[in-house]
C-alpha atoms as a PDB file:
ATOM      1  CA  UNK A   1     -17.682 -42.750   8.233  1.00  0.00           C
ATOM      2  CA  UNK A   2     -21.308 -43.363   8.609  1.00  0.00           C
ATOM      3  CA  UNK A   3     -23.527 -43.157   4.940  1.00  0.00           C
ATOM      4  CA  UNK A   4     -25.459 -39.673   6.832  1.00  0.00           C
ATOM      5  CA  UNK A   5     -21.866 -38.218   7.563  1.00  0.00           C
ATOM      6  CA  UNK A   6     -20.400 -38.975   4.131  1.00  0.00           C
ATOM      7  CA  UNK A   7     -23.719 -37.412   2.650  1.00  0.00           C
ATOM      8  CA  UNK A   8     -23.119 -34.157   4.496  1.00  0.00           C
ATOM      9  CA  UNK A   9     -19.742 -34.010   3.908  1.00  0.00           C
ATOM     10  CA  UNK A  10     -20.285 -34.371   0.282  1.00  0.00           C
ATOM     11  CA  UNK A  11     -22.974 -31.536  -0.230  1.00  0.00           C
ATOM     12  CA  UNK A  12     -20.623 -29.344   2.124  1.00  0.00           C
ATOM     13  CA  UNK A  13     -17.958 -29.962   0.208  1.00  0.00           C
ATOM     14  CA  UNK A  14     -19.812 -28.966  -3.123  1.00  0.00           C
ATOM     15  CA  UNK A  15     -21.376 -25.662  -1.605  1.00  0.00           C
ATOM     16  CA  UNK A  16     -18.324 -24.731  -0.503  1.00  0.00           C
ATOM     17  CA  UNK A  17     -16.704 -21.848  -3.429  1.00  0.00           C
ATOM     18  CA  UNK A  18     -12.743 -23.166  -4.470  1.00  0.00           C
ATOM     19  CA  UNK A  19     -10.201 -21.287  -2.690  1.00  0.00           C
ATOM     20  CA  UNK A  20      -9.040 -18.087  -4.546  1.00  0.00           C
ATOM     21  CA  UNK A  21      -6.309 -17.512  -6.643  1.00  0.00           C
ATOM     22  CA  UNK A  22      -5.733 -14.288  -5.625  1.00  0.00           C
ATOM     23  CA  UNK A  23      -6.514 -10.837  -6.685  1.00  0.00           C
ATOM     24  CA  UNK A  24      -5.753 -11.180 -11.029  1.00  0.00           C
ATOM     25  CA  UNK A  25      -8.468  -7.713 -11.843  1.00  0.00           C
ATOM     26  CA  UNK A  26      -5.670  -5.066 -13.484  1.00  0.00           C
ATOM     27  CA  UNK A  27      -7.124  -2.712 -10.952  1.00  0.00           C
ATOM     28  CA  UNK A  28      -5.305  -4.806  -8.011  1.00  0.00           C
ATOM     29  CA  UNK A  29      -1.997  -4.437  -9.118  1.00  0.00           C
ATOM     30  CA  UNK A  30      -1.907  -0.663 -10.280  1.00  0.00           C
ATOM     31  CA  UNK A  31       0.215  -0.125  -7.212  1.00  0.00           C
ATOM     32  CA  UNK A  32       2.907  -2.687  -8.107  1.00  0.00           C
ATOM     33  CA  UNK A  33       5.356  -0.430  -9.291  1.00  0.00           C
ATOM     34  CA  UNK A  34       6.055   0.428  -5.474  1.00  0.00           C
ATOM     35  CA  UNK A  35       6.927  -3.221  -4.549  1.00  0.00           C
ATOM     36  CA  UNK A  36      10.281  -3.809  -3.323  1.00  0.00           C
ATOM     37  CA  UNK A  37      13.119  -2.999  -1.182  1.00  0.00           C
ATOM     38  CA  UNK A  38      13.852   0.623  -1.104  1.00  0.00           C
ATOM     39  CA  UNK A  39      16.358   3.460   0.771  1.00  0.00           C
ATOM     40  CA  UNK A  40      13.828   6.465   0.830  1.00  0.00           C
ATOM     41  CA  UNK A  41      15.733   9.508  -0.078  1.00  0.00           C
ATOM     42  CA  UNK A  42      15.168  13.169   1.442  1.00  0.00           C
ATOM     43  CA  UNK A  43      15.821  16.117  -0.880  1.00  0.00           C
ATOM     44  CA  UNK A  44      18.673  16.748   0.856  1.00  0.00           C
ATOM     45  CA  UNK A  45      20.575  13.543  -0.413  1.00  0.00           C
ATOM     46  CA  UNK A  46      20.362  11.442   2.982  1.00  0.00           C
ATOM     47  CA  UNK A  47      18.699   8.777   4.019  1.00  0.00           C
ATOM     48  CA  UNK A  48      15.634   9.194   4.859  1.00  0.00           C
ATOM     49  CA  UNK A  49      15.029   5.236   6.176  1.00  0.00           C
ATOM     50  CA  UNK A  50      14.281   1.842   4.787  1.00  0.00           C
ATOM     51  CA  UNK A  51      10.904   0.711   3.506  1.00  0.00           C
ATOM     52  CA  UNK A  52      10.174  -2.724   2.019  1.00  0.00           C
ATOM     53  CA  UNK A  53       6.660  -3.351   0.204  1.00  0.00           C
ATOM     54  CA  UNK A  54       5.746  -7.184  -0.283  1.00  0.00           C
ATOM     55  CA  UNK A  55       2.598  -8.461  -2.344  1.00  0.00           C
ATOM     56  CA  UNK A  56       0.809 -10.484   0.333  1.00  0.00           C
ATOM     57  CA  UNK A  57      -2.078 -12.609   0.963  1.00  0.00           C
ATOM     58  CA  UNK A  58      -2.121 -13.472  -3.171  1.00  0.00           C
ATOM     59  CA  UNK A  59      -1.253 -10.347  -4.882  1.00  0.00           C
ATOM     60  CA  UNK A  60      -4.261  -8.698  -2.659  1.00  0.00           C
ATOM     61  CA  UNK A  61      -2.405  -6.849  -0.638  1.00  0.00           C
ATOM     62  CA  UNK A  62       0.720  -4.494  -0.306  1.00  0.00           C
ATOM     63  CA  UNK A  63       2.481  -4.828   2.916  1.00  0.00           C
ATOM     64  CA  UNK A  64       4.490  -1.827   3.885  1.00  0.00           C
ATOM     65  CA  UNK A  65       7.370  -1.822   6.598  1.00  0.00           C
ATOM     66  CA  UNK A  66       9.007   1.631   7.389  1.00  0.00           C
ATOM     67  CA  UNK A  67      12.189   2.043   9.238  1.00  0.00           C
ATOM     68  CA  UNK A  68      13.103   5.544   9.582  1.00  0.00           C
ATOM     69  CA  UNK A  69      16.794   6.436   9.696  1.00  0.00           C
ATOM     70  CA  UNK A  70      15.887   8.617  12.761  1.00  0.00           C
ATOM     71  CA  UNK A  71      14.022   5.427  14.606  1.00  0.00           C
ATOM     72  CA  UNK A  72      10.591   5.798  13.380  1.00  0.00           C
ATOM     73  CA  UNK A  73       8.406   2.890  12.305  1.00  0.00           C
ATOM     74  CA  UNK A  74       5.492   2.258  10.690  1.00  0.00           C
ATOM     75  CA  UNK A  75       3.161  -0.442   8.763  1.00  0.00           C
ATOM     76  CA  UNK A  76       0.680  -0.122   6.338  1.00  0.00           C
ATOM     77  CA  UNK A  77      -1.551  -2.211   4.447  1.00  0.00           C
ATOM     78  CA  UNK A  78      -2.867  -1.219   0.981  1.00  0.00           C
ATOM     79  CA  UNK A  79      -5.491  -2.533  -1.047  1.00  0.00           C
ATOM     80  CA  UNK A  80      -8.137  -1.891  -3.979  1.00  0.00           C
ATOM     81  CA  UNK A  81     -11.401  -2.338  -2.469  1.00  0.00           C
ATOM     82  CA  UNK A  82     -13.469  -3.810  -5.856  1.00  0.00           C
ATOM     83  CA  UNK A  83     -17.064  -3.079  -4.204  1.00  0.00           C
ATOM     84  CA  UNK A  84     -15.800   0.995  -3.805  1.00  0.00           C
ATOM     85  CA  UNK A  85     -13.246   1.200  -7.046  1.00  0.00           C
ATOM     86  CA  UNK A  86     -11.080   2.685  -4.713  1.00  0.00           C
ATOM     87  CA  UNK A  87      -7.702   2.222  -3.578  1.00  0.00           C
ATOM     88  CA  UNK A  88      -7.005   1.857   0.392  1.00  0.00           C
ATOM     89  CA  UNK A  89      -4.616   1.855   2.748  1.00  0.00           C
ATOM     90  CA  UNK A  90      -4.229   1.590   6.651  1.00  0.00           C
ATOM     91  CA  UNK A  91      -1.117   3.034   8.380  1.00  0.00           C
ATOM     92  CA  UNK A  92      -0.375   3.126  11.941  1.00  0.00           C
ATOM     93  CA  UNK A  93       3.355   4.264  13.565  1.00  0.00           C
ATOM     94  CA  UNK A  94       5.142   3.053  16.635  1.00  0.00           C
ATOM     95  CA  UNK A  95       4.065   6.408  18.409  1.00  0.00           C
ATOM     96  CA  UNK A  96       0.560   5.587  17.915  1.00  0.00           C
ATOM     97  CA  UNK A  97      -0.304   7.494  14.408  1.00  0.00           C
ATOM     98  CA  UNK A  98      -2.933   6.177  12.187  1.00  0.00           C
ATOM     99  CA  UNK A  99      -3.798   7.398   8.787  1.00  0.00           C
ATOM    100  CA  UNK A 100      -6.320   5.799   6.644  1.00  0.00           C
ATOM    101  CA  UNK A 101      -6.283   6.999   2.983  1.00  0.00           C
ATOM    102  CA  UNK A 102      -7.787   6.117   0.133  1.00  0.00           C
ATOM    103  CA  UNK A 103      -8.017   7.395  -4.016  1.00  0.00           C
ATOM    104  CA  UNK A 104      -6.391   5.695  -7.483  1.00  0.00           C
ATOM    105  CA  UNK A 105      -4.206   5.945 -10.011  1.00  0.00           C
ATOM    106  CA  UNK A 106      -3.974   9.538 -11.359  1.00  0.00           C
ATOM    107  CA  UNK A 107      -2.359   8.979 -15.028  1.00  0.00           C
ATOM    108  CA  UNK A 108       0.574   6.938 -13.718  1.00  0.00           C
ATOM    109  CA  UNK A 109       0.961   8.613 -10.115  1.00  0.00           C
ATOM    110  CA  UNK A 110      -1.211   6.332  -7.181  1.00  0.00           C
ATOM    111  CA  UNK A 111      -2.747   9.423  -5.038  1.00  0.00           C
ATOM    112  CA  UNK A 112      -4.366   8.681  -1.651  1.00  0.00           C
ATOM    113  CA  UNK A 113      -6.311  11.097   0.133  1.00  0.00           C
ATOM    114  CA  UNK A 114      -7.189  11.222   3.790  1.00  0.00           C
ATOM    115  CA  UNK A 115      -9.021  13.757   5.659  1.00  0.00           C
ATOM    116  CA  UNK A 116      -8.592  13.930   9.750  1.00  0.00           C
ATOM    117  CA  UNK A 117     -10.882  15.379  12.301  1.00  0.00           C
ATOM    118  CA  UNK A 118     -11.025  19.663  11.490  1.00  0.00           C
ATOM    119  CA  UNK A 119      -9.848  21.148   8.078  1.00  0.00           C
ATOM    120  CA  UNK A 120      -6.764  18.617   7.837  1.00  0.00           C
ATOM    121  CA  UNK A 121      -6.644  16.887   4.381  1.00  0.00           C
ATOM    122  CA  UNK A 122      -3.502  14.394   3.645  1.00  0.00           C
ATOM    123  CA  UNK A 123      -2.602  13.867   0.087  1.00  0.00           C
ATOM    124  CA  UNK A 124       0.373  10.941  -0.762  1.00  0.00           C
ATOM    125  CA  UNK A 125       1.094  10.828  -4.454  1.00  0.00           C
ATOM    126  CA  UNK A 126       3.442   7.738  -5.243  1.00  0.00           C
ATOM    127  CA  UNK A 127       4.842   8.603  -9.314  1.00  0.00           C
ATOM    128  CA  UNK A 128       6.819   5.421 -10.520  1.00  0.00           C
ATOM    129  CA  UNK A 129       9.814   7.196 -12.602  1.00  0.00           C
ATOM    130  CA  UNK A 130      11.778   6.161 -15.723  1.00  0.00           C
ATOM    131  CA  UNK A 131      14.694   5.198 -14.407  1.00  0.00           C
ATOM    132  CA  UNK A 132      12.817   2.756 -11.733  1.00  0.00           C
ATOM    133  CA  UNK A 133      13.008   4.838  -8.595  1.00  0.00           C
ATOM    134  CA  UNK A 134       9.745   6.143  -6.992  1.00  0.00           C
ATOM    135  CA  UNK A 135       8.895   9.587  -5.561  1.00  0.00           C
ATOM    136  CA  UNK A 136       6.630   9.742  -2.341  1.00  0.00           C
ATOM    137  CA  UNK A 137       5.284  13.448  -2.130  1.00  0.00           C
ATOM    138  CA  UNK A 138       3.015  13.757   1.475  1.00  0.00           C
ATOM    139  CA  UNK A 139       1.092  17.085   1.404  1.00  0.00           C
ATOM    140  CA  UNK A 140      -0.852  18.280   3.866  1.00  0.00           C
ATOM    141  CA  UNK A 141      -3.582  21.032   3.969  1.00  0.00           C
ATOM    142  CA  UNK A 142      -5.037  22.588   6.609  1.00  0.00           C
ATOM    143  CA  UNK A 143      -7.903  24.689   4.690  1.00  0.00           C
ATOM    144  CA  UNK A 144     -10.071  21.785   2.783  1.00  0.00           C
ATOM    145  CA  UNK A 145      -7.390  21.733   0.041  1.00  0.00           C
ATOM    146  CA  UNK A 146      -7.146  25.151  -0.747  1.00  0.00           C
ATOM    147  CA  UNK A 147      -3.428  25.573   0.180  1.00  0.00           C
ATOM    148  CA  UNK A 148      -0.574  22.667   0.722  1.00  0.00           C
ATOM    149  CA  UNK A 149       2.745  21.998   2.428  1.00  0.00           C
ATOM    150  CA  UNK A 150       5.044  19.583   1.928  1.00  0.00           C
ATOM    151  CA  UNK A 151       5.326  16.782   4.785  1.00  0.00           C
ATOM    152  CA  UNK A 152       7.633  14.590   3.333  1.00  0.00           C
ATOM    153  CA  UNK A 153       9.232  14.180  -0.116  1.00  0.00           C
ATOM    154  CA  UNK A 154      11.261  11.051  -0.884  1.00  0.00           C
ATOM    155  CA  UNK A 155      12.998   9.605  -3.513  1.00  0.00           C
ATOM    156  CA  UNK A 156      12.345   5.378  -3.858  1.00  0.00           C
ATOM    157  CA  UNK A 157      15.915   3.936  -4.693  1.00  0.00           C
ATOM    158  CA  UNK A 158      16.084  -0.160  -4.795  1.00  0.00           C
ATOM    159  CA  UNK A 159      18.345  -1.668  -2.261  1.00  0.00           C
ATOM    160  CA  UNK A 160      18.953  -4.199  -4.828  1.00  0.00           C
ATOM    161  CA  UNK A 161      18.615  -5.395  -8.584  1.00  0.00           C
ATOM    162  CA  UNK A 162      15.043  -7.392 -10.066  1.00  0.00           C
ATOM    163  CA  UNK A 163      11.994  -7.574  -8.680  1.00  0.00           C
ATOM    164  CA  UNK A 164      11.753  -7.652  -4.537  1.00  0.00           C
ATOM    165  CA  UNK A 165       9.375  -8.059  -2.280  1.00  0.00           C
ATOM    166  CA  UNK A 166       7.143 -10.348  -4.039  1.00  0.00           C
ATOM    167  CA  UNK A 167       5.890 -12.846  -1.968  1.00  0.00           C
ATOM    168  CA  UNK A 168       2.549 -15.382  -1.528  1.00  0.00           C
ATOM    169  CA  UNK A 169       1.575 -14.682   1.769  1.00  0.00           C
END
């Protein structure tokens, strides 16, 4: 290597920032408690489907894969967005649904909000429960808010025992 090359490739090298260590702020791993390999519960006592939530891309991220007992799919990704203080998350279905929500911890429950095209608002409140299972409550409102329904309630049960779904990238 030429002295001019070496030169450059020295001050590039020492404006270039170290690569992160991931996301350590508290804020970015309020939604932890949701990590893991789940059966999703209806009230009725069946299964509602499968859904396994890895940390990705160095704790930054929650990864969401959704296998519905009666063949849906879905993906989401969820992160907290440390310019906004906000939580966010991006889901989109095999039939071509997308739902982008966003909100925070609430006490101990993570609540995302999203609100479509007309009067629709989604609300998904995730509550982490004592005895390590995790209830998904999707409302729905079709008046601002003023009024909800219930879209889907499930119960979080692990598949199996200690932490799952933790992963680097």
């Amino acid at each position: 290597m030429t002295l001019p090359l070496l030169v450059a490739a020295v001050a590039f090298a020492a404006s270039t920032p170290p690569p992160s260590n991931g996301c350590t702020a508290a804020e970015s791993h309020q939604f932890d408690f949701w990590i893991g390999d789940w059966n999703v519960i209806d009230p009725a006592g069946k299964v509602a489907g499968h859904n396994r939530i890895e940390s990705i891309l160095g704790g930054c991220v929650l990864s969401e894969n959704w296998d519905g007992a009666a063949g849906g799919r879905g993906k989401s990704y969820n992160a907290y967005d440390t310019t906004a203080k906000v939580w966010r998350q991006f889901w989109v279905d095999a039939r071509g649904g997308v739902l982008q929500l966003e909100g925070g911890l609430v006490g101990k429950d993570m609540v995302l909000r999203s609100t479509r095209p007309g009067a629709r608002v989604d609300r998904i409140t995730w509550t982490p429960n004592g005895d390590g299972t995790v209830r998904q409550h999707w409302e729905s409102s079709d008046d601002g808010g003023k009024t909800w329904k219930t879209e889907f309630d499930g119960r979080y049960e692990r598949t199996r025992s200690g932490p799952a779904g933790k992963s680097s990238d």
